[in-house]
Every structure is written in C-alpha cells, then in structure tokens.
Protein backbone atom coordinates (compact mmCIF):
# COMPACT_ATOMS: atom_id res chain seq x y z
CA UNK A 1 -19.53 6.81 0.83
CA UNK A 2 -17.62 5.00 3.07
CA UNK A 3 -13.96 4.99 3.91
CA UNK A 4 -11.49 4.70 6.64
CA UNK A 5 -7.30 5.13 6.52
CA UNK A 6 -6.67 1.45 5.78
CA UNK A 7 -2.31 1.62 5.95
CA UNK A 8 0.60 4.09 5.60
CA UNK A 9 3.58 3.29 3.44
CA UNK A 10 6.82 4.39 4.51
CA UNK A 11 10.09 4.26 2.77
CA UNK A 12 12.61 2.78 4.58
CA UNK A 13 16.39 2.26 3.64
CA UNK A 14 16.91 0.32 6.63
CA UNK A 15 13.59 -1.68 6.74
CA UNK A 16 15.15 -4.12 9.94
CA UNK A 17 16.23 -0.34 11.44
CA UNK A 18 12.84 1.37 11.26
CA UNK A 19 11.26 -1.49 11.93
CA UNK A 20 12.64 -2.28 15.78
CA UNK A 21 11.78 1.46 16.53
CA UNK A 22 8.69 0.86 16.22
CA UNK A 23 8.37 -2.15 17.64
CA UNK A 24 10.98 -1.31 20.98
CA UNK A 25 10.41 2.65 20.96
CA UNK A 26 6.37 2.50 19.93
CA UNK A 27 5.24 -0.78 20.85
CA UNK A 28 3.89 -1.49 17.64
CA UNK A 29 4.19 -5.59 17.03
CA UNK A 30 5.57 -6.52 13.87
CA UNK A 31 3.52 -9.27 11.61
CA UNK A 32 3.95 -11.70 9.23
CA UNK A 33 2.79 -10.37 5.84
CA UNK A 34 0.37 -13.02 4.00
CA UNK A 35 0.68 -12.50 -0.14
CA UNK A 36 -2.15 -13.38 -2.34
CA UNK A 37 -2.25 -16.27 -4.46
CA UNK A 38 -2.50 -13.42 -7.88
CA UNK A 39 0.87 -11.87 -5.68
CA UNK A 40 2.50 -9.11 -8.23
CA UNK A 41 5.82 -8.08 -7.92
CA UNK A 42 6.23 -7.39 -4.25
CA UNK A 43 9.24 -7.92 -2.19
CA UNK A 44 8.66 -10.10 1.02
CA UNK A 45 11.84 -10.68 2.34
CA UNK A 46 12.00 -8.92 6.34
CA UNK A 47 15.01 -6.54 5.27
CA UNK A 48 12.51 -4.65 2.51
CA UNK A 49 8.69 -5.64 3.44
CA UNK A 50 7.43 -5.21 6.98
CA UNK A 51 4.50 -4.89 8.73
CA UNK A 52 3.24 -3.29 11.94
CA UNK A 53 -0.52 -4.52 11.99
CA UNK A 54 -2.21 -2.41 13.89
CA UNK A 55 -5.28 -5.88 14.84
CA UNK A 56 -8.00 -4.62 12.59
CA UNK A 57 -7.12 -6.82 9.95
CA UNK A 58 -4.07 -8.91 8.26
CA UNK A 59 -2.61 -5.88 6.61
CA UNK A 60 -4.26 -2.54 7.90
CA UNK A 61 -1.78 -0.53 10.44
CA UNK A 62 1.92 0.64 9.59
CA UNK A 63 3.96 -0.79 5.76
CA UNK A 64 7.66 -0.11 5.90
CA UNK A 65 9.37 -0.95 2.78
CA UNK A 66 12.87 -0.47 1.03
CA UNK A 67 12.47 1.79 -2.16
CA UNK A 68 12.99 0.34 -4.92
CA UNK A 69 12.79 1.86 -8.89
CA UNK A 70 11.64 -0.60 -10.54
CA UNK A 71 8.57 -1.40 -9.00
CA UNK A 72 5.84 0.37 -10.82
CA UNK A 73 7.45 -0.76 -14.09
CA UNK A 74 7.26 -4.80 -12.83
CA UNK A 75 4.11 -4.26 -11.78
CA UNK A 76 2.64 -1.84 -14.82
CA UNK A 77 1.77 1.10 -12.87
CA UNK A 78 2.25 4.47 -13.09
CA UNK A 79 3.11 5.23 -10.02
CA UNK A 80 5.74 4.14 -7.51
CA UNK A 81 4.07 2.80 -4.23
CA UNK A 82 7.51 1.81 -2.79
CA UNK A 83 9.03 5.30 -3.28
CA UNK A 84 8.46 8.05 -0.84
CA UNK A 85 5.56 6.54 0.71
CA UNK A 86 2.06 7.01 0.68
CA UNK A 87 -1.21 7.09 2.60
CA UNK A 88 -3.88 4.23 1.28
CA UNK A 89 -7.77 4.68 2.14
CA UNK A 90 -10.20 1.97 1.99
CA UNK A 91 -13.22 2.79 0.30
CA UNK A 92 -16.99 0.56 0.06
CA UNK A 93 -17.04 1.04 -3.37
CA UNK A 94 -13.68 0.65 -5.41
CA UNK A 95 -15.61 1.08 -8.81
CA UNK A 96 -17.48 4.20 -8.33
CA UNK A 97 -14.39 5.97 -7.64
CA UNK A 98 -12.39 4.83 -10.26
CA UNK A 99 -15.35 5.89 -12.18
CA UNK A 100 -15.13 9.28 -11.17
CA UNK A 101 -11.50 9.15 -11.72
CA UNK A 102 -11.89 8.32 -15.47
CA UNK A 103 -14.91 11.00 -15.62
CA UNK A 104 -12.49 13.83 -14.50
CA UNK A 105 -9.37 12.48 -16.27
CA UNK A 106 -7.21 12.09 -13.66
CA UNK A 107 -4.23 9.65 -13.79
CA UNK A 108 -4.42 6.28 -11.98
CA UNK A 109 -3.14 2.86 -12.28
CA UNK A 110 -5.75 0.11 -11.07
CA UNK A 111 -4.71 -4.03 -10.05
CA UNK A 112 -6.58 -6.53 -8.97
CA UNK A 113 -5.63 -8.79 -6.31
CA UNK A 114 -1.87 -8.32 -5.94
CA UNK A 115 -0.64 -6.68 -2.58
CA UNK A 116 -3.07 -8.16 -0.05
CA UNK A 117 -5.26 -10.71 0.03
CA UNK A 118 -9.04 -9.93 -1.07
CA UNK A 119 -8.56 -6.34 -1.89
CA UNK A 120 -7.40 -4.17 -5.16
CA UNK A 121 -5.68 -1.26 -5.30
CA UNK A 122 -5.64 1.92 -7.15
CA UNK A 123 -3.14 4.21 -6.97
CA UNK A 124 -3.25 7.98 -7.87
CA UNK A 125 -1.48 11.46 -7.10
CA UNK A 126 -3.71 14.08 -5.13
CA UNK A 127 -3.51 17.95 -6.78
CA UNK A 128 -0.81 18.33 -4.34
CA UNK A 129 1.93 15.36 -5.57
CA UNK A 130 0.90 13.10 -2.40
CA UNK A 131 0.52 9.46 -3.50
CA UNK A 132 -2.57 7.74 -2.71
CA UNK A 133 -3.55 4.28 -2.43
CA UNK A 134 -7.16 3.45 -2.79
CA UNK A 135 -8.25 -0.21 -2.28
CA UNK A 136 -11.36 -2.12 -1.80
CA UNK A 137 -12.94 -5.60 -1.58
CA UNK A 138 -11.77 -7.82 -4.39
C-alpha cells in the first residue's frame, strides 16, 4: 500500500515565534491555511495555527500550533493532535487501515472532512506513545 509523510505537527507556545524561524532561519514560506466547509474545531487565528507548506499540496509540509486541552474533547477524539505533536502519513486507502485497526483492537478516533480540505483523518498512538495521524482522500 501506498503512503508518503503527508505533515508534522509541532507544538508551539509561541506559534508567531517558531514560526519566523522557520521562515528567516530555514527558509520555509509560511501559507495561508484553507479550512473545509465540514471545518471542526480548529483554531485559525496566525498566533495558534500556522503553516509552512512545503508546494506539494495546500496543507502537506510543516503545522505549528499552540496546545491547547480541550481540543480532542471539542472535536470527540481520543486523542490530542494539538498536544505534543505528531507525525501524519497519507495513506491510498484510509478504510483498509482503519479496518485493520478495528481487527487488532487498537485505539483510534476517525473524522471526516474537518482539518483539511478533501481528506479525513485518523488518529492513533503507535506501541511506543508517538501520536499518529493517518489521513486519506475524502
């Protein structure tokens, strides 16, 4: 099957902060994020969302945002994508994994449409605590 490393996540307490080093020390160019119409609970304004596209696509390349608690429990997940950060993989086929998820019992939260346009999301913690983001076409 198919994949590729689609985004990492990183928790930022100063998004604005983090954000100009990587855009004056890396040379990474900050983006305007674009939020689906079925948009959950995601901050947008630029001192906690931000996005350092890396030209693939809209969204795929660098995610800083500020942590914030109460985001899996807006959002009804059981895991918190804002907190500590995470790596998310793109896979061809969304529903074969979450199949195999539910086969071997392991813990996962699954959304439609609500981070970035035309894809869903599932996320999940590897064996070793590291969270994961899984997302395919919508």
């Amino acid at each position: 099957m198919g994949w590729s490393i689609h985004h990492v996540n990183l928790e930022a307490k100063d998004v604005r902060r983090a954000a100009a080093f990587y855009a004056t020390v890396l040379g990474m160019e900050e983006q305007a994020w674009r939020f689906p119409e079925s948009r959950g609970y995601l901050p947008g304004e630029p001192d906690k969302l931000a996005l350092l596209g890396d030209g693939r696509d809209g969204h795929s390349g660098l995610h800083l945002i500020k942590g914030d608690p109460d985001f899996a429990a807006r959002n009804g997940l059981a895991f918190n994508p804002s907190v500590g950060g995470h790596v998310a993989i793109r896979v061809d086929d969304l529903d074969a994994v979450i199949g195999r998820l539910r086969a071997a019992g392991i813990p996962h939260s699954v959304t439609g449409e609500f981070a970035i346009p035309g894809l869903r999301h599932v996320y999940l913690e590897d064996p070793e605590g590291n969270l994961l983001e899984l997302n395919g076409p919508v």
